[in-house]
C-alpha atoms as a PDB file:
ATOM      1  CA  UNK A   1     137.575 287.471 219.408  1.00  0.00           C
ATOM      2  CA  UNK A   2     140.067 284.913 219.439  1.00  0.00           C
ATOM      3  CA  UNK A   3     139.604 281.583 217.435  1.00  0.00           C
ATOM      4  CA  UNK A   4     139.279 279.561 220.864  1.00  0.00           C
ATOM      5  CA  UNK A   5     136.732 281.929 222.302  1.00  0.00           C
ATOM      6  CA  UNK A   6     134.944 281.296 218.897  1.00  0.00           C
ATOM      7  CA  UNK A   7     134.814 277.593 219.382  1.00  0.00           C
ATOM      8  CA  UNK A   8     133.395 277.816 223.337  1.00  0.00           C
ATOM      9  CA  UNK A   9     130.587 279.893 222.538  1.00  0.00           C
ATOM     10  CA  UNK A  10     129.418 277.324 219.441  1.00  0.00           C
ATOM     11  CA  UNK A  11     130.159 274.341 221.720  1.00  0.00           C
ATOM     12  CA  UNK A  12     128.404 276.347 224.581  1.00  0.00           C
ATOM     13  CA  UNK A  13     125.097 276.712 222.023  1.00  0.00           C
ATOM     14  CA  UNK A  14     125.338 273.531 220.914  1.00  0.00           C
ATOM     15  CA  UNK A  15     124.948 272.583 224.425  1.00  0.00           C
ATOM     16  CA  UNK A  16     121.728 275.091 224.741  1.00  0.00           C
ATOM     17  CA  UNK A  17     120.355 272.951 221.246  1.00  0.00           C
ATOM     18  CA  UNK A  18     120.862 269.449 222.194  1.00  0.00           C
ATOM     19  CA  UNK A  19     120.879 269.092 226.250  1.00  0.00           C
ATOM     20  CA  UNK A  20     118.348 271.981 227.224  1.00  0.00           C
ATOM     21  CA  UNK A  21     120.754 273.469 229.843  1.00  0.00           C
ATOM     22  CA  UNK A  22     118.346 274.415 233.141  1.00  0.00           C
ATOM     23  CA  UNK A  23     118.287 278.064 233.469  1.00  0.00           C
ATOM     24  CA  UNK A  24     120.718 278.513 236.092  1.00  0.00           C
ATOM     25  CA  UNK A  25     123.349 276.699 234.153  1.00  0.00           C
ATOM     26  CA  UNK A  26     122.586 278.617 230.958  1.00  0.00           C
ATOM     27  CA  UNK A  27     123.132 281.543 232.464  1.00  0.00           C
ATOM     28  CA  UNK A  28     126.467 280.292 234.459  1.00  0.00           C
ATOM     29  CA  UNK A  29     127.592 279.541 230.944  1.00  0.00           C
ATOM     30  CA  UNK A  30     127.057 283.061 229.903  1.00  0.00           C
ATOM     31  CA  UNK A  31     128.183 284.709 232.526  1.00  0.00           C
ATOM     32  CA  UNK A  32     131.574 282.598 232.078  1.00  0.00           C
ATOM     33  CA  UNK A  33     131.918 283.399 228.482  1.00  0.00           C
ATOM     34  CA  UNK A  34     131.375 287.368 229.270  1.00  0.00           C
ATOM     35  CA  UNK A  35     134.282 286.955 231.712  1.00  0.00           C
ATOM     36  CA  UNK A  36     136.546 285.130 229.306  1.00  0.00           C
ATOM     37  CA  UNK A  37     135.964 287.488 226.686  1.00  0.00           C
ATOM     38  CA  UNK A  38     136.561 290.528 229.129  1.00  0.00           C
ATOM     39  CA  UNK A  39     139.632 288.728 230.159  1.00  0.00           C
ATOM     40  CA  UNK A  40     140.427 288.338 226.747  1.00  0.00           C
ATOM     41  CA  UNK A  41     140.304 291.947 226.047  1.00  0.00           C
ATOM     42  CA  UNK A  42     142.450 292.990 228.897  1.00  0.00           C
ATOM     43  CA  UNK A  43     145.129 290.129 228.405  1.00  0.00           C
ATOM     44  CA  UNK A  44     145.247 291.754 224.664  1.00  0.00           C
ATOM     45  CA  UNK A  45     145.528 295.469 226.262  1.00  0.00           C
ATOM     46  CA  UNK A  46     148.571 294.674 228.747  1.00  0.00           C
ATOM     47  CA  UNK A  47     150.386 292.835 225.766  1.00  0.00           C
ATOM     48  CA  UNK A  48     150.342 296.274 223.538  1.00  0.00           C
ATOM     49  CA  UNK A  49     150.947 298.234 226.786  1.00  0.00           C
ATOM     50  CA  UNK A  50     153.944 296.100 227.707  1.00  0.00           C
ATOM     51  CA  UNK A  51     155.390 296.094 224.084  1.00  0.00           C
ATOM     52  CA  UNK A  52     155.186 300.034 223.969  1.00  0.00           C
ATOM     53  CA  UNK A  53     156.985 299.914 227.372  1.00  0.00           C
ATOM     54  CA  UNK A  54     159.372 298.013 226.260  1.00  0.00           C
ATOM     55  CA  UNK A  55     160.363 300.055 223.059  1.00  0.00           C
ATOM     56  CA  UNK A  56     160.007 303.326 225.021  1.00  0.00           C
ATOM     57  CA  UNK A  57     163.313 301.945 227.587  1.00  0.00           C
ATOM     58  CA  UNK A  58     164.976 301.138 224.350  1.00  0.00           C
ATOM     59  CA  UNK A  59     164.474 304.316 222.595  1.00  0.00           C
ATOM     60  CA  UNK A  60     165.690 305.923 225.962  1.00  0.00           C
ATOM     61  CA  UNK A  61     168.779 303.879 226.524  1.00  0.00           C
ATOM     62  CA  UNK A  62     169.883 304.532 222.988  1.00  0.00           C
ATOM     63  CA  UNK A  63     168.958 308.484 223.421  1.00  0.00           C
ATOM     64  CA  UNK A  64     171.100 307.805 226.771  1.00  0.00           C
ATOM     65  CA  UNK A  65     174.150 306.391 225.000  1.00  0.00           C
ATOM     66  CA  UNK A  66     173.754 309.123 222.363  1.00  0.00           C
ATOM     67  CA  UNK A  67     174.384 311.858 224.705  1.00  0.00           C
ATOM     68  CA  UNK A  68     177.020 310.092 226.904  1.00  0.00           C
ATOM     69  CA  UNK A  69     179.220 309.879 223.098  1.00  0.00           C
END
């Protein structure tokens, strides 16, 4: 969990302490942070899988130019 997603969900129970969120917004709240921290997750995944992607294409280029020598 990111530092940012760390700070939402304390300002998101603060909220729940002080105002009483209805219900319906509590759970809208919750259901928000889920999908950040999903999103999150899978923003974090892509990055790695884009880095290996990119240093597999460099490995192969240089195998490439190896051979063609």
């Amino acid at each position: 969990m990111t530092e940012k997603l760390a700070v939402f969900k304390e300002k998101a129970e603060a909220l729940r302490q002080r105002d009483g969120l209805s219900a319906e917004a509590d759970e809208l709240l919750e259901e928000m942070l889920a999908e950040l921290e999903e999103l999150e997750r899978s923003n974090k995944a892509l990055k790695r899988a884009a880095l290996k992607a990119g240093q597999r294409e460099t490995m192969s280029t240089r195998l490439k130019e190896a051979l063609y020598e």
